[in-house]
C-alpha atoms as a PDB file:
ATOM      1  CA  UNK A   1     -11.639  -1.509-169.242  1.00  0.00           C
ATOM      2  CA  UNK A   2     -13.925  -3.939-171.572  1.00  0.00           C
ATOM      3  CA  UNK A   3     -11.255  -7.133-170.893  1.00  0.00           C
ATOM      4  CA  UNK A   4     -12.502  -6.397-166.867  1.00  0.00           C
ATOM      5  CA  UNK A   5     -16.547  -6.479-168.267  1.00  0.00           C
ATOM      6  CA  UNK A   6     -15.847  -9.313-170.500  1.00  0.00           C
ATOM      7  CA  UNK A   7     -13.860 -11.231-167.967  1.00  0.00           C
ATOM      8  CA  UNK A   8     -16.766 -10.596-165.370  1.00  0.00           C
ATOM      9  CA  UNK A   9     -19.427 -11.580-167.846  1.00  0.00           C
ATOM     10  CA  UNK A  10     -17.895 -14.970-168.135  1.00  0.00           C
ATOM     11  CA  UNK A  11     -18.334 -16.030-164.649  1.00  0.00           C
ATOM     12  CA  UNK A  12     -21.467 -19.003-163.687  1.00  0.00           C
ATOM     13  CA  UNK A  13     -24.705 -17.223-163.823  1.00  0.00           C
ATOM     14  CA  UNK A  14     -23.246 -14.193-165.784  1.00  0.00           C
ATOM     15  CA  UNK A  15     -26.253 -15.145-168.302  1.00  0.00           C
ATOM     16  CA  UNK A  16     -28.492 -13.026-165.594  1.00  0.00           C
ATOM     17  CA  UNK A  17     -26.232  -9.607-166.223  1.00  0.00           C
ATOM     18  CA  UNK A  18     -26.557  -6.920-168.361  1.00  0.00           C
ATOM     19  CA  UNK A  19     -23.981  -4.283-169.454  1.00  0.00           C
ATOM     20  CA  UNK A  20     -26.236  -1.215-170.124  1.00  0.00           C
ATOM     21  CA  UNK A  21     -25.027   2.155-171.259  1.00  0.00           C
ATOM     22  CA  UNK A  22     -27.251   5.279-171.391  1.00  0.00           C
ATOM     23  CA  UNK A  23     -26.330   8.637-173.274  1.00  0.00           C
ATOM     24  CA  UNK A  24     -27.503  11.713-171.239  1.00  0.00           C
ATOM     25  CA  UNK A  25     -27.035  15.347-172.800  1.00  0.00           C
ATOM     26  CA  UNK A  26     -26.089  18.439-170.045  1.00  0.00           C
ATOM     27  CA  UNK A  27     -28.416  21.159-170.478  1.00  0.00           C
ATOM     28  CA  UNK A  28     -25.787  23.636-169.732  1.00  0.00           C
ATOM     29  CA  UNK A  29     -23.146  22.769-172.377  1.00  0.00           C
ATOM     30  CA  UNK A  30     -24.969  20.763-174.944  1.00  0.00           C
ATOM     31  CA  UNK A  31     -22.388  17.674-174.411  1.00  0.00           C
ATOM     32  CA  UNK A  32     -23.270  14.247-174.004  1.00  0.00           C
ATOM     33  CA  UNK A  33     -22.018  11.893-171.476  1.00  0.00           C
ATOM     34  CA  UNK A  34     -22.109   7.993-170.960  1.00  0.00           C
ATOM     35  CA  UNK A  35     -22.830   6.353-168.192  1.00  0.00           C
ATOM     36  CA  UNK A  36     -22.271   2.613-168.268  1.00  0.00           C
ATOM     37  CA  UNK A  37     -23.252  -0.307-165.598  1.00  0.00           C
ATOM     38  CA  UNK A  38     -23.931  -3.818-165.447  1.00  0.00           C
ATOM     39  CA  UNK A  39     -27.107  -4.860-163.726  1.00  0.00           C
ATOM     40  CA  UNK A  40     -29.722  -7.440-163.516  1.00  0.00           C
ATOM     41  CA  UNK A  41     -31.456  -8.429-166.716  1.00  0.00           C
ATOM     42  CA  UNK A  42     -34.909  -7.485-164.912  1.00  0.00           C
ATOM     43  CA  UNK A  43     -32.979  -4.026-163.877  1.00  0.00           C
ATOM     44  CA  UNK A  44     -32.425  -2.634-166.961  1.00  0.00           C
ATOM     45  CA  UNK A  45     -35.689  -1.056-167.820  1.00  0.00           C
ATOM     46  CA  UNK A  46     -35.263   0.705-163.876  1.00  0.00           C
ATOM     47  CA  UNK A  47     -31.460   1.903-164.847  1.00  0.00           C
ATOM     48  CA  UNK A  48     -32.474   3.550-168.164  1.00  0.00           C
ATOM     49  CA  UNK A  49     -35.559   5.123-166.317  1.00  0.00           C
ATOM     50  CA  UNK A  50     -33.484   7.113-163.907  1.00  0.00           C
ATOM     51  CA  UNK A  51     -32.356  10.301-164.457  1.00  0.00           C
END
C-alpha cells in the first residue's frame, strides 16, 4: 500500500499533495484507529479538523 502513495506522489505537481494521517480513539472500546488520506497542502489543517 505505501509503493501505490509513493508512486502517486511522484507524479508533476505531486509537490501540492499531502499524505496526512490522523489517530482517532473510539469512546466505546478505548482503541485507536488511523485514518490516512492525501489531500491538498492548503487541506490539511480542514482534514485534521474533522471529526
Amino acid at each position: 500500500m505505501a509503493k501505490k502513495a509513493v508512486a502517486s506522489l511522484q507524479k508533476r505537481g505531486a509537490k501540492d499533495f499531502t499524505k496526512v494521517i490522523k489517530m482517532t480513539k473510539n469512546e466505546k472500546t478505548g482503541a485507536y484507529s488511523f485514518k490516512q488520506e492525501i489531500v491538498h497542502k492548503d487541506q490539511v489543517n480542514d482534514f485534521l479538523a474533522k471529526k
